[in-house]
PDB file of N, CA and C in Angstrom:
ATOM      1  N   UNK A   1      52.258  59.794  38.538  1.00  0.00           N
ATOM      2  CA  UNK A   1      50.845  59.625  38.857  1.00  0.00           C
ATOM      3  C   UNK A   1      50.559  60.424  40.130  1.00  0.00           C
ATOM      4  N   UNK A   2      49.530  61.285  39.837  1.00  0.00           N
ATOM      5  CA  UNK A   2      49.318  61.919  41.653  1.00  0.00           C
ATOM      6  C   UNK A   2      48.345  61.566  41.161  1.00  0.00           C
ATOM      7  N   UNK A   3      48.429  61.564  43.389  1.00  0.00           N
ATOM      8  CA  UNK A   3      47.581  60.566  44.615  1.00  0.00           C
ATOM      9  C   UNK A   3      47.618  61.959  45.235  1.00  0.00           C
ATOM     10  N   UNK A   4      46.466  62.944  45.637  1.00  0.00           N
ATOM     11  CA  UNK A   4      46.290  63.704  46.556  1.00  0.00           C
ATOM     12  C   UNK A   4      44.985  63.339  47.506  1.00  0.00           C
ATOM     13  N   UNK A   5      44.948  64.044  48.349  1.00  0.00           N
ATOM     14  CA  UNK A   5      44.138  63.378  49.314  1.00  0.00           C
ATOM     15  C   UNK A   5      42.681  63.241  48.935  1.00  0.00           C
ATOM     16  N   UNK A   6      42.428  63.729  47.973  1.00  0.00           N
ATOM     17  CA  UNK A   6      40.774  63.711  47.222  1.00  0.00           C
ATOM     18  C   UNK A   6      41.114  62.190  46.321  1.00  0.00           C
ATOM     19  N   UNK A   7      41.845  62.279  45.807  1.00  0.00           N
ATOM     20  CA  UNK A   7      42.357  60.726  44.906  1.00  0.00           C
ATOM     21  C   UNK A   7      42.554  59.815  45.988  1.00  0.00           C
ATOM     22  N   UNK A   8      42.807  60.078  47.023  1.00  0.00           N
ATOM     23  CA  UNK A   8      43.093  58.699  47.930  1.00  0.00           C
ATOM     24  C   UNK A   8      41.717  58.449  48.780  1.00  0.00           C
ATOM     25  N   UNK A   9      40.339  59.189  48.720  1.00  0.00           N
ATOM     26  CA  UNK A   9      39.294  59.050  49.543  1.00  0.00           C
ATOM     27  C   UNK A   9      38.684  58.609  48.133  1.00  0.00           C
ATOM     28  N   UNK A  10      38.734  58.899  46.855  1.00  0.00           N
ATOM     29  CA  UNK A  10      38.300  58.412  45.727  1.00  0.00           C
ATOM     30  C   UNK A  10      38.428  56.992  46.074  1.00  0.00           C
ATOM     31  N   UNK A  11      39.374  56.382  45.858  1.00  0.00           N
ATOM     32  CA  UNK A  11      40.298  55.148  45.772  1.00  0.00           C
ATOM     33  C   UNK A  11      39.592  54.417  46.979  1.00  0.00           C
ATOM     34  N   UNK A  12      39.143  55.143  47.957  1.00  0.00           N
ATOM     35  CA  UNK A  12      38.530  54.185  49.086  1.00  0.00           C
ATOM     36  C   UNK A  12      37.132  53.685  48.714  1.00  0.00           C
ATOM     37  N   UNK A  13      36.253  54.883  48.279  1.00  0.00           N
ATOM     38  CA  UNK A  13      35.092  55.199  47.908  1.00  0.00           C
ATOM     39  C   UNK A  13      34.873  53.823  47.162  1.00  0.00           C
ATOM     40  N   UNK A  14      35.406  54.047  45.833  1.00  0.00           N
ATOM     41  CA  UNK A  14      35.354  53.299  44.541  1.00  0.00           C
ATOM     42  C   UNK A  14      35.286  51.546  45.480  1.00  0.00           C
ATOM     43  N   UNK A  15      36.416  51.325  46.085  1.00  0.00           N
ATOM     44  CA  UNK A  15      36.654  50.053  46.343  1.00  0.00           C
ATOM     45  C   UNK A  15      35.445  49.851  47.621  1.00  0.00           C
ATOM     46  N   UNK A  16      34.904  50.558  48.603  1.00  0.00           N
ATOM     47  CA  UNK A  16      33.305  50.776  49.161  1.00  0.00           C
ATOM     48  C   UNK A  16      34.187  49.675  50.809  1.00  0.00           C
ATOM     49  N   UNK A  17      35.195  50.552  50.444  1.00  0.00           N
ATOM     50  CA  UNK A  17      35.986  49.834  52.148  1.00  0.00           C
ATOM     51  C   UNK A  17      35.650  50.967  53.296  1.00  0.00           C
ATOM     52  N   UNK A  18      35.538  51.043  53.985  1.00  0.00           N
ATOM     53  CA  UNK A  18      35.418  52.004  55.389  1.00  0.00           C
ATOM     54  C   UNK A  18      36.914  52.232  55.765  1.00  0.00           C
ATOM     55  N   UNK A  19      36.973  53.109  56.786  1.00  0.00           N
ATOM     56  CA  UNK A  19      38.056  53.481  56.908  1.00  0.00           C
ATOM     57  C   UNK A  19      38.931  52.710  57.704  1.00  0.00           C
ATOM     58  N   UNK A  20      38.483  51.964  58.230  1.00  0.00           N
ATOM     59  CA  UNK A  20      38.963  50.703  59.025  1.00  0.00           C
ATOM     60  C   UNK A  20      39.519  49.749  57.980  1.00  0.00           C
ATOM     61  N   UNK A  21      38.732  49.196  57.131  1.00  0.00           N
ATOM     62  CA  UNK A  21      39.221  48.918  56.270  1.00  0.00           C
ATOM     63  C   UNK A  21      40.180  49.043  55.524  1.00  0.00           C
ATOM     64  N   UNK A  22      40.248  49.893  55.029  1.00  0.00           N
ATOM     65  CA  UNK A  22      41.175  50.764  54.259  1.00  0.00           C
ATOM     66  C   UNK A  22      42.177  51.366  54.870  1.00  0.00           C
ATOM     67  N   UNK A  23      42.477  51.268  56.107  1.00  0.00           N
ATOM     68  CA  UNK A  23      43.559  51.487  57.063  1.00  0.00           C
ATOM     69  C   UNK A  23      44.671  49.796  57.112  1.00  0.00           C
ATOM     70  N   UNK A  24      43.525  49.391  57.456  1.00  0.00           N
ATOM     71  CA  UNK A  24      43.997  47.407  57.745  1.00  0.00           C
ATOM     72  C   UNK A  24      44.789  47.107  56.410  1.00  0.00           C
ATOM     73  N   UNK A  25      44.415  47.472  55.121  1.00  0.00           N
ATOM     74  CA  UNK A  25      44.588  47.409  54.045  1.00  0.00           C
ATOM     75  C   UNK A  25      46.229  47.714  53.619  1.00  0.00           C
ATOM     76  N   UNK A  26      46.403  49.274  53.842  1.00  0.00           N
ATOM     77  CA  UNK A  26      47.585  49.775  54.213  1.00  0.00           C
ATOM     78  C   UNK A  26      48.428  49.793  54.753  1.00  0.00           C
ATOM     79  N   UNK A  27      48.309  49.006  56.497  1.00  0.00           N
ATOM     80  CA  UNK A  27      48.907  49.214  57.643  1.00  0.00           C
ATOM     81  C   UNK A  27      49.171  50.500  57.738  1.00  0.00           C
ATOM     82  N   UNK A  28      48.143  51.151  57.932  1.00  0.00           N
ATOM     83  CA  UNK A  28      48.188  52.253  59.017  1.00  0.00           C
ATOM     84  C   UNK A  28      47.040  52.151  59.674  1.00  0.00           C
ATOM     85  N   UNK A  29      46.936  53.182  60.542  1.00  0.00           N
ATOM     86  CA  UNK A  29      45.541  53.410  61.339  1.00  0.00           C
ATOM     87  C   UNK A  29      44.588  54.046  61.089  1.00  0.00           C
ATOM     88  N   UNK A  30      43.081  54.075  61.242  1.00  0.00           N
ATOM     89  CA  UNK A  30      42.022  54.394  60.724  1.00  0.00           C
ATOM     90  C   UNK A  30      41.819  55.386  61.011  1.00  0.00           C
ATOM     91  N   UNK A  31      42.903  56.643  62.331  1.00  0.00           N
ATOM     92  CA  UNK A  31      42.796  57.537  62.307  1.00  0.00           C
ATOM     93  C   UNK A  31      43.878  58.287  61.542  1.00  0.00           C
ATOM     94  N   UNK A  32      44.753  57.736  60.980  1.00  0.00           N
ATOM     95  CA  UNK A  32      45.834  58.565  59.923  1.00  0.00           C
ATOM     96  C   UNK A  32      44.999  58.448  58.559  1.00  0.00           C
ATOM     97  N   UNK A  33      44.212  57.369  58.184  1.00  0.00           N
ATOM     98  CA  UNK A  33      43.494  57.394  57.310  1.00  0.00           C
ATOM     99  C   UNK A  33      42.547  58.361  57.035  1.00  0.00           C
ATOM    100  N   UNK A  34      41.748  58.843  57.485  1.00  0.00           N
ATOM    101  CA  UNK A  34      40.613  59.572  58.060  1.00  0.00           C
ATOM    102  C   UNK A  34      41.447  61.625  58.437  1.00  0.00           C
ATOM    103  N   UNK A  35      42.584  61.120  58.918  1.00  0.00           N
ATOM    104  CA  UNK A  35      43.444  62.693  58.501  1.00  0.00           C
ATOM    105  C   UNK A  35      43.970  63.214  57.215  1.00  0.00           C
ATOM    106  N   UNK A  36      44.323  61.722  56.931  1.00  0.00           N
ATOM    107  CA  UNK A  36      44.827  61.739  55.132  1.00  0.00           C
ATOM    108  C   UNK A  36      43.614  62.508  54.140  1.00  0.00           C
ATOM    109  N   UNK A  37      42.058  61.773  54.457  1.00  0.00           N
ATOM    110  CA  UNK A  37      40.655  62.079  53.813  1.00  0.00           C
ATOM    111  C   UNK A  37      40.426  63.651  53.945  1.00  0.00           C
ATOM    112  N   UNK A  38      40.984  63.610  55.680  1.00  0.00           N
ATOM    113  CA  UNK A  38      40.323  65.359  55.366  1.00  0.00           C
ATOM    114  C   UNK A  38      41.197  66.593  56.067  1.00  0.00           C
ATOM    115  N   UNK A  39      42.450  66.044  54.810  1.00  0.00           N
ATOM    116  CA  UNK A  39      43.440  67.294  54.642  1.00  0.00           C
ATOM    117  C   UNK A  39      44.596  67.829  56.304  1.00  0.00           C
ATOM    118  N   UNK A  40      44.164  66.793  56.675  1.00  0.00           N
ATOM    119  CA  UNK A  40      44.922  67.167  58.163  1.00  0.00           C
ATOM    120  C   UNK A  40      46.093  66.482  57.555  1.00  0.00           C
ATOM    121  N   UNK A  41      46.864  65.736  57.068  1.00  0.00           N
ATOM    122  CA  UNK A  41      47.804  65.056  56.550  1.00  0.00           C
ATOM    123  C   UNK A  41      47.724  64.703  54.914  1.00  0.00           C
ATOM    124  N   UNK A  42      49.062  64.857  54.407  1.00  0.00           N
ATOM    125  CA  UNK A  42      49.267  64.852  53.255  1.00  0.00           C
ATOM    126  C   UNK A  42      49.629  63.497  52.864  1.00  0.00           C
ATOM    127  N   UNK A  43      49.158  63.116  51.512  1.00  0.00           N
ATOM    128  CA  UNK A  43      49.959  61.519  51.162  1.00  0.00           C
ATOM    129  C   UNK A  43      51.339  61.269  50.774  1.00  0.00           C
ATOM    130  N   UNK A  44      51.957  61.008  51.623  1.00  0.00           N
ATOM    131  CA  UNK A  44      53.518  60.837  51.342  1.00  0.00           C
ATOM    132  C   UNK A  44      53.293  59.926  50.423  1.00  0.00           C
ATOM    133  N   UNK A  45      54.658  60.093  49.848  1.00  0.00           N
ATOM    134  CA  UNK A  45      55.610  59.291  49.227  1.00  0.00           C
ATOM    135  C   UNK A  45      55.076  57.352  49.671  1.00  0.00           C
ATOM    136  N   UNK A  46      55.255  57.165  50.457  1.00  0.00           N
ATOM    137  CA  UNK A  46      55.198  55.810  51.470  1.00  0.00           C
ATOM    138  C   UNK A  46      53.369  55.632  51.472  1.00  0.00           C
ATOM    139  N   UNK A  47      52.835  56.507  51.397  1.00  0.00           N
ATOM    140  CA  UNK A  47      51.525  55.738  51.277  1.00  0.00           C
ATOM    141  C   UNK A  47      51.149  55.926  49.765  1.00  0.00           C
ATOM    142  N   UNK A  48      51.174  56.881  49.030  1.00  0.00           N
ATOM    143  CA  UNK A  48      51.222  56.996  47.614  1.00  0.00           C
ATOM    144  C   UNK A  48      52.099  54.863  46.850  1.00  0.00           C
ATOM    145  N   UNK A  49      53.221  54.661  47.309  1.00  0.00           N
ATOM    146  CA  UNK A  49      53.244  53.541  47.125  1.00  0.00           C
ATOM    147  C   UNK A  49      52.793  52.795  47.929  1.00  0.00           C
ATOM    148  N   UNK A  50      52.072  52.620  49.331  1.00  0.00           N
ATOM    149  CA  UNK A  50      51.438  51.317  49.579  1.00  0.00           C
ATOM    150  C   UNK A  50      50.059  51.512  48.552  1.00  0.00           C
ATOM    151  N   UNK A  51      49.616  52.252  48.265  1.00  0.00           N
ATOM    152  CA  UNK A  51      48.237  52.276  47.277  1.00  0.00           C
ATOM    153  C   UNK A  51      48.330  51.606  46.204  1.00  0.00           C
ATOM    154  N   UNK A  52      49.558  52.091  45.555  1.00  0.00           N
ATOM    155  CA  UNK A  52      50.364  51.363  44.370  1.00  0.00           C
ATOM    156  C   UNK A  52      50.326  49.891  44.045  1.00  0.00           C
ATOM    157  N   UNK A  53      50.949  49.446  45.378  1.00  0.00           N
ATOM    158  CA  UNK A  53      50.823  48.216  45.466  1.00  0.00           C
ATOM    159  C   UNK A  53      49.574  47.463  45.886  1.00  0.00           C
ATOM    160  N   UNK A  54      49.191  47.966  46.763  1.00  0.00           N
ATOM    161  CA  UNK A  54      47.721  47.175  47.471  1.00  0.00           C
ATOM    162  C   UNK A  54      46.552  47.282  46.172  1.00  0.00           C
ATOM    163  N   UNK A  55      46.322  47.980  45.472  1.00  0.00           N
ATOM    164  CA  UNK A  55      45.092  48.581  44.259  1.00  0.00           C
ATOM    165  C   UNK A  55      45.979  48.338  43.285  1.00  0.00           C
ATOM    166  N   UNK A  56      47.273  47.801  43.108  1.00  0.00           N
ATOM    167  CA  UNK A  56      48.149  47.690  41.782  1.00  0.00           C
ATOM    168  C   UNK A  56      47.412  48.391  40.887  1.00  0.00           C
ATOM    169  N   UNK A  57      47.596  49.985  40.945  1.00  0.00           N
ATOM    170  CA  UNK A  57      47.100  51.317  40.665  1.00  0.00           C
ATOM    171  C   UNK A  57      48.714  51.101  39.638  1.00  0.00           C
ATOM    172  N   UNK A  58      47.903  51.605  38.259  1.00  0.00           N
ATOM    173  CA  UNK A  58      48.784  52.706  37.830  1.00  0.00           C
ATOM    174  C   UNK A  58      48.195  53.608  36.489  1.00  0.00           C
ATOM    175  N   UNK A  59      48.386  54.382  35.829  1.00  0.00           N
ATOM    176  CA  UNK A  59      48.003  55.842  35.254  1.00  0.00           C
ATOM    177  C   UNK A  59      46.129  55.479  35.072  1.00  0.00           C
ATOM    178  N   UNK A  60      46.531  53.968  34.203  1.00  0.00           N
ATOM    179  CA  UNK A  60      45.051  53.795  33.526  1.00  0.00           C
ATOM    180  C   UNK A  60      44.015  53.458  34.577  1.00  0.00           C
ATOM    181  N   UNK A  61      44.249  52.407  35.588  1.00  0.00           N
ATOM    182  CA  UNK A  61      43.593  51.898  36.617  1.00  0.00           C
ATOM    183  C   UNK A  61      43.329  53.358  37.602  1.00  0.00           C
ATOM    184  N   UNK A  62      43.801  54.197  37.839  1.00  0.00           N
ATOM    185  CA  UNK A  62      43.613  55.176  38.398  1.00  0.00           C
ATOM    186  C   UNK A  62      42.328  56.052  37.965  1.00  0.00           C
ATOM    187  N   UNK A  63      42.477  56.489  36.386  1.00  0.00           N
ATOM    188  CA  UNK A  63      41.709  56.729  35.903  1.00  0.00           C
ATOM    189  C   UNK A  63      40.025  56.436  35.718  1.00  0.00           C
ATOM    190  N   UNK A  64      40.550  55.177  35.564  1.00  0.00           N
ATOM    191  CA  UNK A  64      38.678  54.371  35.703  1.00  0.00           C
ATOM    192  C   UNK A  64      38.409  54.307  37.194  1.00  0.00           C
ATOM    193  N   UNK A  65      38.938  54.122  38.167  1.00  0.00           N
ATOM    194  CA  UNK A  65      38.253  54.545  39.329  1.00  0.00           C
ATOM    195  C   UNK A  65      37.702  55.840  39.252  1.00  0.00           C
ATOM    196  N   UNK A  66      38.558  56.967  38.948  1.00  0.00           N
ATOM    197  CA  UNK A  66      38.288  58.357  39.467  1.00  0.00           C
ATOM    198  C   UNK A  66      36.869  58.180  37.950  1.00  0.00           C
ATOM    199  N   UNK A  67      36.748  57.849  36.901  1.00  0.00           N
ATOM    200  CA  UNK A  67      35.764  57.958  36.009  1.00  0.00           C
ATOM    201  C   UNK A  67      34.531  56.864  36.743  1.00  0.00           C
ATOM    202  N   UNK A  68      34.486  55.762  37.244  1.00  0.00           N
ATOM    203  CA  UNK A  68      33.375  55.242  38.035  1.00  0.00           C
ATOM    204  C   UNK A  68      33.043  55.812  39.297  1.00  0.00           C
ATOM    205  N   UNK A  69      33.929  56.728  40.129  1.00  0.00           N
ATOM    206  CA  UNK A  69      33.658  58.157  40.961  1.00  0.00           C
ATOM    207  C   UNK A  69      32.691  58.695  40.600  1.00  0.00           C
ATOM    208  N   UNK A  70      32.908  59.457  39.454  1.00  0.00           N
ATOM    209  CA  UNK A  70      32.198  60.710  38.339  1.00  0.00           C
ATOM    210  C   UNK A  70      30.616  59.932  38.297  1.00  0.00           C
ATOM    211  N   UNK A  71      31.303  58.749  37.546  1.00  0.00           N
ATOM    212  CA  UNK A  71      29.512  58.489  36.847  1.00  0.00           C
ATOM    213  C   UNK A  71      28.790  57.905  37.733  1.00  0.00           C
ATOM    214  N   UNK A  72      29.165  57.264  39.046  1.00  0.00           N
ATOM    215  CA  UNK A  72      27.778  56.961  39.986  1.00  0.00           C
ATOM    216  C   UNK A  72      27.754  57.941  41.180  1.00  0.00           C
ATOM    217  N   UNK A  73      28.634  58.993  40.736  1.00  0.00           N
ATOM    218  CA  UNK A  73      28.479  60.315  41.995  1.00  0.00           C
ATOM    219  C   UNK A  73      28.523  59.401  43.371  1.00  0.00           C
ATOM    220  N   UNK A  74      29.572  58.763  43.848  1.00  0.00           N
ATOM    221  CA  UNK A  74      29.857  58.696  45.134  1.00  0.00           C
ATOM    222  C   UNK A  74      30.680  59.583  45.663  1.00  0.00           C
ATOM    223  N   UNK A  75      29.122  59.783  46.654  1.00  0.00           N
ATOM    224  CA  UNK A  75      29.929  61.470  47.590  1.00  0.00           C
ATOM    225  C   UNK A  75      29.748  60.912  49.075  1.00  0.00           C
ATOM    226  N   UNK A  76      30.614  62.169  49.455  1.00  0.00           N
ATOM    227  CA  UNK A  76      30.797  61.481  51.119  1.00  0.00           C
ATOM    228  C   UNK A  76      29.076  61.792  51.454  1.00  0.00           C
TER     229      UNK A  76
END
């Protein structure tokens, strides 16, 4: 399953957490979060599975996020 950094600001989007949020979520910080969003840092391995687990994401669940993305056009 890839998680690149457009799939992991998807994944925030969809769930309508802020980046604070969505940092707290992960245990990381809202500024590694926010580097992750815009390409200053890549999604390891280690956050690719905390997503995994926290969104118990996998091929199909991935999918319908990134397809409820598409159809209500949430853009930054």
């Amino acid at each position: 399953m890839l998680i690149d950094n457009n799939t992991f600001y998807i994944i925030r989007k969809v769930h309508q957490l802020t980046t604070y949020q969505m940092a707290d979520k992960l245990g990381y910080s809202q500024t590694y979060v926010s580097f992750i969003e815009r390409g200053v840092e890549n999604v390891t391995d280690n956050v690719k599975n905390q997503l995994i687990e926290v969104f118990g994401l996998d091929a199909e669940k991935l999918a319908e996020i990134k397809a409820i993305y598409k159809k209500f056009n949430l853009s930054k």
